[in-house]
PDB file of N, CA and C in Angstrom:
ATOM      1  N   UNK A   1     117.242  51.085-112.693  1.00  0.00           N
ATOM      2  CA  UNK A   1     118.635  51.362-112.921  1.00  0.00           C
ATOM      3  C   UNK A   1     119.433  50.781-111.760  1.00  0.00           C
ATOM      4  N   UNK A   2     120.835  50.080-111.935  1.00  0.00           N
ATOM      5  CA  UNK A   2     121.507  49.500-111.328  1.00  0.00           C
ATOM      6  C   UNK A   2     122.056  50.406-110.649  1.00  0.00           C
ATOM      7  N   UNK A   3     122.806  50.850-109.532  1.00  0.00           N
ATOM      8  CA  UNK A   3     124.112  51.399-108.961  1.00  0.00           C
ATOM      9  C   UNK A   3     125.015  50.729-109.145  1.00  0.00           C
ATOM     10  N   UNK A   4     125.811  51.663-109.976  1.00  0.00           N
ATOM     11  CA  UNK A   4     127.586  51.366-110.086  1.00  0.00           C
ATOM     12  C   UNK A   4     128.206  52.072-108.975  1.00  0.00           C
ATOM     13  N   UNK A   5     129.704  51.185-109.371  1.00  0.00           N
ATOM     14  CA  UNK A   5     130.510  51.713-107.899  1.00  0.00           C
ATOM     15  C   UNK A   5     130.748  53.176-107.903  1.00  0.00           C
ATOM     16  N   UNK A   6     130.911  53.901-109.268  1.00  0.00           N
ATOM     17  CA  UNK A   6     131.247  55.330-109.226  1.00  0.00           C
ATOM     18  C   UNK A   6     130.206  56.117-109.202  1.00  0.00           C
ATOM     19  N   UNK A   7     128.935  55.559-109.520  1.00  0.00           N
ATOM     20  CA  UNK A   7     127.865  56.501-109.198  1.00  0.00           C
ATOM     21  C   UNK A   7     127.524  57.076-107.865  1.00  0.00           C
ATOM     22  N   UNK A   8     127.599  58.479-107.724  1.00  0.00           N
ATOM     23  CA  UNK A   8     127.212  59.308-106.662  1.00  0.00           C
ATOM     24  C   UNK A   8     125.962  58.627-105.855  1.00  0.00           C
ATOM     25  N   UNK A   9     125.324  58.760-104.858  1.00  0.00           N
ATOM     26  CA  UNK A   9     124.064  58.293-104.156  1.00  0.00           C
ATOM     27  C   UNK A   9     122.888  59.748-104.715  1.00  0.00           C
ATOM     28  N   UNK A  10     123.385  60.519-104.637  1.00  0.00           N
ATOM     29  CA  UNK A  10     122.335  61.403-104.766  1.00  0.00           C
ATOM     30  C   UNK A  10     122.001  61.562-106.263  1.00  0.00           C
ATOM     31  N   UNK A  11     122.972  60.862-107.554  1.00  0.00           N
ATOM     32  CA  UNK A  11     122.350  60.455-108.957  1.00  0.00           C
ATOM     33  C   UNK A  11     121.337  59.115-108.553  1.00  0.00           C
ATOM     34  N   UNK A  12     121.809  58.593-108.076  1.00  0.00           N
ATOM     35  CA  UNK A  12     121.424  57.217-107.650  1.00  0.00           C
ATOM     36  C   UNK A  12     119.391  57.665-107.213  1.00  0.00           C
ATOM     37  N   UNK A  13     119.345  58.164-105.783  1.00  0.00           N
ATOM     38  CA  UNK A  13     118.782  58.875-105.675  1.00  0.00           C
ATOM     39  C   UNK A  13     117.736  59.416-106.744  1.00  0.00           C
ATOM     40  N   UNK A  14     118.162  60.420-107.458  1.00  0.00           N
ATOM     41  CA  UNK A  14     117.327  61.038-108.579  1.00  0.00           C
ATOM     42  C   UNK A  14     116.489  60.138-109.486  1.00  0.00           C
ATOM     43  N   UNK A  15     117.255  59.220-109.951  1.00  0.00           N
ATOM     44  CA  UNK A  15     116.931  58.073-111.387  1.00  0.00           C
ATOM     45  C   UNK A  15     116.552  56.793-110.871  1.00  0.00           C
ATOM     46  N   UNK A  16     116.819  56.364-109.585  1.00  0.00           N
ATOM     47  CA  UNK A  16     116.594  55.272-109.394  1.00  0.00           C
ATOM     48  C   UNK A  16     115.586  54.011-109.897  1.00  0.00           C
ATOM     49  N   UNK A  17     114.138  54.677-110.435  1.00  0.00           N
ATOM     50  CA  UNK A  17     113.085  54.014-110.576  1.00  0.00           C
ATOM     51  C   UNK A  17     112.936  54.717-112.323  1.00  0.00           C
ATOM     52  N   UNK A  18     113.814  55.281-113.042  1.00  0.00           N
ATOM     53  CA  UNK A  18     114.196  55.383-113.859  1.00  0.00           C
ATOM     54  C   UNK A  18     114.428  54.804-114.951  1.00  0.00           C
ATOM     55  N   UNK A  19     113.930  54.279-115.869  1.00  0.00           N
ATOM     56  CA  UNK A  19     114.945  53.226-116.572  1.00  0.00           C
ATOM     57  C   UNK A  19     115.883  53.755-118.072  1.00  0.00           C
ATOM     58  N   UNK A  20     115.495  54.931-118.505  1.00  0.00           N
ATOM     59  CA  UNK A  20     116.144  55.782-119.628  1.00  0.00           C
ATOM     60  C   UNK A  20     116.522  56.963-119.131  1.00  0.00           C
ATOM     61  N   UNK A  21     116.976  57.503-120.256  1.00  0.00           N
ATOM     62  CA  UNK A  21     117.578  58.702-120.892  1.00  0.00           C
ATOM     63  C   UNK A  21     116.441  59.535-121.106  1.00  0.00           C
ATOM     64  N   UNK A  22     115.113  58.735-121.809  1.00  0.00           N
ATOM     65  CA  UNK A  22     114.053  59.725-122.683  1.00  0.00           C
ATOM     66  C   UNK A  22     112.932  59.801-121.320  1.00  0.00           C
ATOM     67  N   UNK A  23     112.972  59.140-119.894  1.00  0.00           N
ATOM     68  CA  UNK A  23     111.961  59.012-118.970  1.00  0.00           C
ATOM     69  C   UNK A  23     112.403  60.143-118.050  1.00  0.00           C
ATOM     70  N   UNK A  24     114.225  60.290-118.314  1.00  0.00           N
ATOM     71  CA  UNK A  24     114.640  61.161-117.481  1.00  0.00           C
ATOM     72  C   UNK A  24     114.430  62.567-117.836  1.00  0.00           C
ATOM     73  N   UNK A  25     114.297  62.506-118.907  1.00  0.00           N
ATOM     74  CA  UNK A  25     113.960  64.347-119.641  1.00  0.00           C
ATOM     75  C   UNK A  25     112.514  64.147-119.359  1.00  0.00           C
ATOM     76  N   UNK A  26     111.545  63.515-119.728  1.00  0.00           N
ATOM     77  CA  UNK A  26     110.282  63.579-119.369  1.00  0.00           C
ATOM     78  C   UNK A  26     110.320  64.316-118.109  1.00  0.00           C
ATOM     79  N   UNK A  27     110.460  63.433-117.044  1.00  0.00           N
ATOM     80  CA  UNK A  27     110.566  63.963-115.345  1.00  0.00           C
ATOM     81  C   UNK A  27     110.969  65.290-115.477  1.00  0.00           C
ATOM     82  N   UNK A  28     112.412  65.566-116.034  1.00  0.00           N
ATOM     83  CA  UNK A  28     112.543  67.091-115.572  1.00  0.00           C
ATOM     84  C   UNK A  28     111.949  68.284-116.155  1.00  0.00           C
ATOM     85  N   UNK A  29     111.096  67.630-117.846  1.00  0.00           N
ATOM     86  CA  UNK A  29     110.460  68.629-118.210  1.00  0.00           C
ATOM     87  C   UNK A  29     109.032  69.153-117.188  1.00  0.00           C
ATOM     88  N   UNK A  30     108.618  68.179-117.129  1.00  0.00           N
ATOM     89  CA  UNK A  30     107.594  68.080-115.807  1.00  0.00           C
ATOM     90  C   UNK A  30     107.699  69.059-114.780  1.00  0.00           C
ATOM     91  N   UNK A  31     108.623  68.340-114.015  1.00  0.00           N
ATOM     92  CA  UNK A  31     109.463  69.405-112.883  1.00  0.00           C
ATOM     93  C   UNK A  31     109.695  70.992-113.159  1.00  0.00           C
ATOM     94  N   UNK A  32     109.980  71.099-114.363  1.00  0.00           N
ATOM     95  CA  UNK A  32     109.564  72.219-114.596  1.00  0.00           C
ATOM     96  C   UNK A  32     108.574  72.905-114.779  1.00  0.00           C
ATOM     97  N   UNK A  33     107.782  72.303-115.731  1.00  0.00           N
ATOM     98  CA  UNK A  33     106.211  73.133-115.814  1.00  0.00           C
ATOM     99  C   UNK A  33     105.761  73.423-114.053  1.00  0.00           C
ATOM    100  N   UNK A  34     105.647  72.205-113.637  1.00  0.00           N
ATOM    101  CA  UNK A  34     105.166  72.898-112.216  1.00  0.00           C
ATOM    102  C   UNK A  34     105.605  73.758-111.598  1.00  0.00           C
ATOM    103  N   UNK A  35     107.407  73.695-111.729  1.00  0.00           N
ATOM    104  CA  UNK A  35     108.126  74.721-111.324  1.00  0.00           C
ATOM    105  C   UNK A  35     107.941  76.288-111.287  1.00  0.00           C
ATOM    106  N   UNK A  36     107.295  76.569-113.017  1.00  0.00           N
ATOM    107  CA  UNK A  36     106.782  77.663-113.355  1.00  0.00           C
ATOM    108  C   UNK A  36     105.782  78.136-112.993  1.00  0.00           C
ATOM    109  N   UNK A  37     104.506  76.941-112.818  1.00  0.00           N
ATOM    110  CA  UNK A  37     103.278  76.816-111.568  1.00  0.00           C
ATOM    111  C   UNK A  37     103.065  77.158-110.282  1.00  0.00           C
ATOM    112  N   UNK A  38     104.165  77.200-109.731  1.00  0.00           N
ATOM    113  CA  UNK A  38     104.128  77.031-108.207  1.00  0.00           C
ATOM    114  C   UNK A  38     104.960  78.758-108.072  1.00  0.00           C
ATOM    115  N   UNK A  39     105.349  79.530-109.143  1.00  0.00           N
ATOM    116  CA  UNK A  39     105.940  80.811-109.045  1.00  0.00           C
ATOM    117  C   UNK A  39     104.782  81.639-108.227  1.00  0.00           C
ATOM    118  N   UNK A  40     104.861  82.240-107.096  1.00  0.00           N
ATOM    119  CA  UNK A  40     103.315  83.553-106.601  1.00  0.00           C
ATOM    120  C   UNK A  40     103.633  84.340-107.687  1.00  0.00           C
ATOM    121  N   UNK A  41     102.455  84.005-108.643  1.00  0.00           N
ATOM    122  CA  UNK A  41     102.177  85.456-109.820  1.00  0.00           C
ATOM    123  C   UNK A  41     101.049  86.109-109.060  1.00  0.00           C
ATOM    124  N   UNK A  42     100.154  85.610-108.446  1.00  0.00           N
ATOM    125  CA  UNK A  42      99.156  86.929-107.303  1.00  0.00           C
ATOM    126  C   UNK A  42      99.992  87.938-106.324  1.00  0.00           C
ATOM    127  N   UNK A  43     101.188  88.037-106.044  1.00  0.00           N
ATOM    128  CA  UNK A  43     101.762  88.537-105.787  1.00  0.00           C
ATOM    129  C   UNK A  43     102.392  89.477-106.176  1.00  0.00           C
ATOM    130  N   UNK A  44     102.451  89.376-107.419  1.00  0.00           N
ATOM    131  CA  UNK A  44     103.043  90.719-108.495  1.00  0.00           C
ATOM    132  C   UNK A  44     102.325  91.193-109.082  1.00  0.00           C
ATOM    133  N   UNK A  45     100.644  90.528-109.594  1.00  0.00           N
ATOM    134  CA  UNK A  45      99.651  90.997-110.133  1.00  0.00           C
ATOM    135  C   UNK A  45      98.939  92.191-109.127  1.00  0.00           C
ATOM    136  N   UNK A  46      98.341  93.048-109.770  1.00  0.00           N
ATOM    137  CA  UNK A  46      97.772  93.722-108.584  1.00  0.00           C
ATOM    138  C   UNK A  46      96.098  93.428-108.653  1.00  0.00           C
ATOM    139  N   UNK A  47      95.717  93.227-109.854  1.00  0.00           N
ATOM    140  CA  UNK A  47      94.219  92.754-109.763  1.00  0.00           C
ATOM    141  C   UNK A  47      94.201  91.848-110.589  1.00  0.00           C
ATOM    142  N   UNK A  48      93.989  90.534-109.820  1.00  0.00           N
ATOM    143  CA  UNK A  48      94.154  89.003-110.199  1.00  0.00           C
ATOM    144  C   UNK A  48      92.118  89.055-109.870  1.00  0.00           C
ATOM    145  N   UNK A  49      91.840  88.866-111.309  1.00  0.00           N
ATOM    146  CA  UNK A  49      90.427  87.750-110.631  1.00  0.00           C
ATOM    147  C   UNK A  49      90.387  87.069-109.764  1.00  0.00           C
ATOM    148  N   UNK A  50      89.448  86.714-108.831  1.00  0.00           N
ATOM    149  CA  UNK A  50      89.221  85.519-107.912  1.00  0.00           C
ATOM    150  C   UNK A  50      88.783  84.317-108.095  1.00  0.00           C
ATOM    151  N   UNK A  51      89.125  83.815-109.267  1.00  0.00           N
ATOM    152  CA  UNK A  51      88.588  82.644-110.091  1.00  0.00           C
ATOM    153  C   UNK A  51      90.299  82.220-110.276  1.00  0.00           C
ATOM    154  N   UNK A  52      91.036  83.334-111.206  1.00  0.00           N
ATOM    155  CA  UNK A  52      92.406  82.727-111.560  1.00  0.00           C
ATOM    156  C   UNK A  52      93.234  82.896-110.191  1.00  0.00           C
ATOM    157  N   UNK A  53      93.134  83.717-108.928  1.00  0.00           N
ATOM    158  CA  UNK A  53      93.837  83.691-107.832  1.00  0.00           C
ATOM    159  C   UNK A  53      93.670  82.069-107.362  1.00  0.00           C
ATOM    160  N   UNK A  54      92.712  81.885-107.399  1.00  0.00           N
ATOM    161  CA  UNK A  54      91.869  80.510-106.554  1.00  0.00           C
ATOM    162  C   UNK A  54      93.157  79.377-106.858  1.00  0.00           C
ATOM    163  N   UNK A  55      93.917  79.162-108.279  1.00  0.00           N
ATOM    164  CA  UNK A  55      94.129  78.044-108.694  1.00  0.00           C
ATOM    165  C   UNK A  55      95.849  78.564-108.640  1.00  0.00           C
ATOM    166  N   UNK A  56      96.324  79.379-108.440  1.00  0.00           N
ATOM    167  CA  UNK A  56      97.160  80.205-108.437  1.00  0.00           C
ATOM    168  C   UNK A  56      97.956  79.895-106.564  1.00  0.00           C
ATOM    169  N   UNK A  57      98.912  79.639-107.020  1.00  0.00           N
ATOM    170  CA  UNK A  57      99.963  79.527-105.397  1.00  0.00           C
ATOM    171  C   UNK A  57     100.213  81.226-105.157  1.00  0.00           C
ATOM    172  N   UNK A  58      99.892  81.894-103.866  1.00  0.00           N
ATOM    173  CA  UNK A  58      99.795  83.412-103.243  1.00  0.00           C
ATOM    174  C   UNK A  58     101.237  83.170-102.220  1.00  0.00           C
ATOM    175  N   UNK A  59     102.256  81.729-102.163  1.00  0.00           N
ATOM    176  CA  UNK A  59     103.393  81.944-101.249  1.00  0.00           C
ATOM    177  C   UNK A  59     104.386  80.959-102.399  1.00  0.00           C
ATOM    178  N   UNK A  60     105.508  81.731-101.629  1.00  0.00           N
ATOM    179  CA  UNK A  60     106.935  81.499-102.588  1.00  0.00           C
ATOM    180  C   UNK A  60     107.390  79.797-101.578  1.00  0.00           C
ATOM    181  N   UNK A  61     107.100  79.524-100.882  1.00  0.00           N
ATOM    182  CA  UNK A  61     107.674  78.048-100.157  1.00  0.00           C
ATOM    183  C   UNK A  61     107.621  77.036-101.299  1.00  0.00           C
ATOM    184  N   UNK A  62     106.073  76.977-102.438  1.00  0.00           N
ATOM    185  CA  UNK A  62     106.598  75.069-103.194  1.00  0.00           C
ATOM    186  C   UNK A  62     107.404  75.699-104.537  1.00  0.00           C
ATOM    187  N   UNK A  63     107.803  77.272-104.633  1.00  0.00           N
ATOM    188  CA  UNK A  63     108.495  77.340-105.408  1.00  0.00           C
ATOM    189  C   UNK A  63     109.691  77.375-104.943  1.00  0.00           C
ATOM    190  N   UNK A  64     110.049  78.150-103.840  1.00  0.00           N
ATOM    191  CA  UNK A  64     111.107  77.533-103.339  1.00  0.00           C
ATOM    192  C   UNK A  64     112.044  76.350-103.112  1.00  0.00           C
ATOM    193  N   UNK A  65     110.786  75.341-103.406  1.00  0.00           N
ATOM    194  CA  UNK A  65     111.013  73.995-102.994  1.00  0.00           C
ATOM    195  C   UNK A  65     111.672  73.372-104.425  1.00  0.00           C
ATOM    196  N   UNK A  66     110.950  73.993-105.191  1.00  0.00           N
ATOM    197  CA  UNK A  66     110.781  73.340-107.063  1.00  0.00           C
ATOM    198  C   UNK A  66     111.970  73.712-107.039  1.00  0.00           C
ATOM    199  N   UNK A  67     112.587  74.430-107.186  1.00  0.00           N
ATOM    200  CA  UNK A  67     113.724  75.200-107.650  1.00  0.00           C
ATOM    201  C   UNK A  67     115.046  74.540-107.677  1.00  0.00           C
ATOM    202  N   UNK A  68     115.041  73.899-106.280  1.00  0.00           N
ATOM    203  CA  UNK A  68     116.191  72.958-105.917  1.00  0.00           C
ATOM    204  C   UNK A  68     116.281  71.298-106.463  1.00  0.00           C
ATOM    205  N   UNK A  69     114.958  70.859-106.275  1.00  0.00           N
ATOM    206  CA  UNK A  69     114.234  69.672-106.652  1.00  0.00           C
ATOM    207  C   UNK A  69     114.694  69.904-107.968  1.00  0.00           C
ATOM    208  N   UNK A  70     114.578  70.723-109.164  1.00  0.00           N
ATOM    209  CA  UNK A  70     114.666  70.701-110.656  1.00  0.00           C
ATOM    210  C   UNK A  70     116.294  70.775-111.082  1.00  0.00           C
ATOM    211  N   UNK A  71     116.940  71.265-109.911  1.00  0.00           N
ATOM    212  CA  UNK A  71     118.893  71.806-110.070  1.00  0.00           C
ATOM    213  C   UNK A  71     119.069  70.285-110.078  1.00  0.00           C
ATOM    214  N   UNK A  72     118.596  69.747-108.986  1.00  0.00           N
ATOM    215  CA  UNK A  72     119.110  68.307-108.701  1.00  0.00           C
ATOM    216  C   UNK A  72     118.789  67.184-109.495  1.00  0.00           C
ATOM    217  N   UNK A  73     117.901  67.519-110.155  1.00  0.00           N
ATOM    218  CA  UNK A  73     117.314  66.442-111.513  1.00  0.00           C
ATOM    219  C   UNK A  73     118.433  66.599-112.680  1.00  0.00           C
ATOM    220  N   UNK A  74     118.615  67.908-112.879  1.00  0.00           N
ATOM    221  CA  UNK A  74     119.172  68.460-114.024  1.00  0.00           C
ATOM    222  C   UNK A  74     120.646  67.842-113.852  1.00  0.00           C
ATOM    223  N   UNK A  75     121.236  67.882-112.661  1.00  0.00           N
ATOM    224  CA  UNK A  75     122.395  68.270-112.484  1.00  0.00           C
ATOM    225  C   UNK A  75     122.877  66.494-112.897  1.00  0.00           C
ATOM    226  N   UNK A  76     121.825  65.532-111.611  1.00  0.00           N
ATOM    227  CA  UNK A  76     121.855  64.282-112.022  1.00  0.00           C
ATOM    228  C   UNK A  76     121.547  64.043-113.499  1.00  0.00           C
ATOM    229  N   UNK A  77     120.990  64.074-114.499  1.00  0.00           N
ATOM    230  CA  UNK A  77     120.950  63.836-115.573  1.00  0.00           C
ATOM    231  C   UNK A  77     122.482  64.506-116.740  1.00  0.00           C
ATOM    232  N   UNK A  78     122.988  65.591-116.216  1.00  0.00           N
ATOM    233  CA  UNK A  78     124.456  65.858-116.686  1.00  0.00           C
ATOM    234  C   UNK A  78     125.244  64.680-116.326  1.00  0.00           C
ATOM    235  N   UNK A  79     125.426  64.487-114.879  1.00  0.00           N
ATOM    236  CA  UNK A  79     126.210  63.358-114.878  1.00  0.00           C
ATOM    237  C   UNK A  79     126.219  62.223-115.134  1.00  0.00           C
ATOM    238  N   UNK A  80     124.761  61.473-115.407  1.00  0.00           N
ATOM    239  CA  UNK A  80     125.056  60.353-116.256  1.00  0.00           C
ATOM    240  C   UNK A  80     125.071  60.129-117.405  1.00  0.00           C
ATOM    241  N   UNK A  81     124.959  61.811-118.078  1.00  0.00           N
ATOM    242  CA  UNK A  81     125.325  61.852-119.582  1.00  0.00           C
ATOM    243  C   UNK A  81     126.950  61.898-119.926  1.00  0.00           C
ATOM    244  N   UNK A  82     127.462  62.656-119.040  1.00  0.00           N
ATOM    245  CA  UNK A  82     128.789  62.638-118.864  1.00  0.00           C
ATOM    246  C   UNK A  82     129.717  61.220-118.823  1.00  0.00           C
ATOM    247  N   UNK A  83     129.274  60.433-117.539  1.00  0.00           N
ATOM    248  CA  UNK A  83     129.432  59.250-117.837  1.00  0.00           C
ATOM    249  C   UNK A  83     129.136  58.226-118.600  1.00  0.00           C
ATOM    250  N   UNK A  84     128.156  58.625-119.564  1.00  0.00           N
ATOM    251  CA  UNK A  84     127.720  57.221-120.264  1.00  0.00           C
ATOM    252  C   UNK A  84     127.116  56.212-119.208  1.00  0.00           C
ATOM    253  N   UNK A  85     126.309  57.078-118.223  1.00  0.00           N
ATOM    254  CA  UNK A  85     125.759  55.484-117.335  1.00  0.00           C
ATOM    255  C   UNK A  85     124.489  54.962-118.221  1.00  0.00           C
ATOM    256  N   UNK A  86     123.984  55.398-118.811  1.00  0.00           N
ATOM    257  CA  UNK A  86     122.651  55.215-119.014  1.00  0.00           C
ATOM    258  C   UNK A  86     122.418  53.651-119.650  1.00  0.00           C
ATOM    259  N   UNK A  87     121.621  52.613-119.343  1.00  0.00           N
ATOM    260  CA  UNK A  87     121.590  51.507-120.569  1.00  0.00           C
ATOM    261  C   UNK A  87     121.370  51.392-121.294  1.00  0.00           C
ATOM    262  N   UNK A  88     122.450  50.692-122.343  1.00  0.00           N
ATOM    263  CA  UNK A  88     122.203  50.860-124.329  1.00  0.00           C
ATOM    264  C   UNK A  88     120.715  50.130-124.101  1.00  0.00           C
ATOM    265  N   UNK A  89     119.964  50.826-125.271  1.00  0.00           N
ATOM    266  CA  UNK A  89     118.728  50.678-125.536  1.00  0.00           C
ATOM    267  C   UNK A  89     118.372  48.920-126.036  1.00  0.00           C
ATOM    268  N   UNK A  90     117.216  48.656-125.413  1.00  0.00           N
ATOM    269  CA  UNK A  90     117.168  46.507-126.026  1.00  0.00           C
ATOM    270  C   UNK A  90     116.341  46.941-127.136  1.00  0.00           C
ATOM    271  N   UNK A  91     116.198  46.161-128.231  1.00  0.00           N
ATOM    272  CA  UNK A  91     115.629  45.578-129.105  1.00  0.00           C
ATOM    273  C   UNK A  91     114.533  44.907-128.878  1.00  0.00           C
TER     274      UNK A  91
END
């Protein structure tokens, strides 16, 4: 994806290596599943097997992390729907 003059840096940023509309929902559906992944459910469970703890995140930091990472995908993908940046599809 090109940068235009009105495009923000931090859309820019997000999509850069991007080339659609349908690659950009891919990514953030993604971003999410892990998002939901990276939640400490051993933390609220009180007797988690030690098989499903094992594979299971026990600290809130890469969800912490997801959380913002997924606003900023989302938020970039509003605005170049808003604008119409996206490129008409080739043949």
């Amino acid at each position: 994806m090109d940068r235009t003059d009105n495009m923000p840096i931090w859309v820019y940023f997000a999509f850069s290596s991007i080339p659609t509309r349908k690659a950009a929902l891919w990514l953030i559906r993604i971003c999410g599943l892990f998002t939901l992944y990276c939640f400490p459910y051993p933390l609220l469970l009180e007797n988690t097997n030690e098989a499903v703890a094992k594979y299971l995140i026990e600290d809130w930091s890469w969800f912490g992390m997801m959380v913002p990472i997924l606003l900023w995908y989302w938020l970039s993908l509003r605005w170049m729907d808003k604008q119409a940046a996206w490129p008409a599809a080739q043949a």
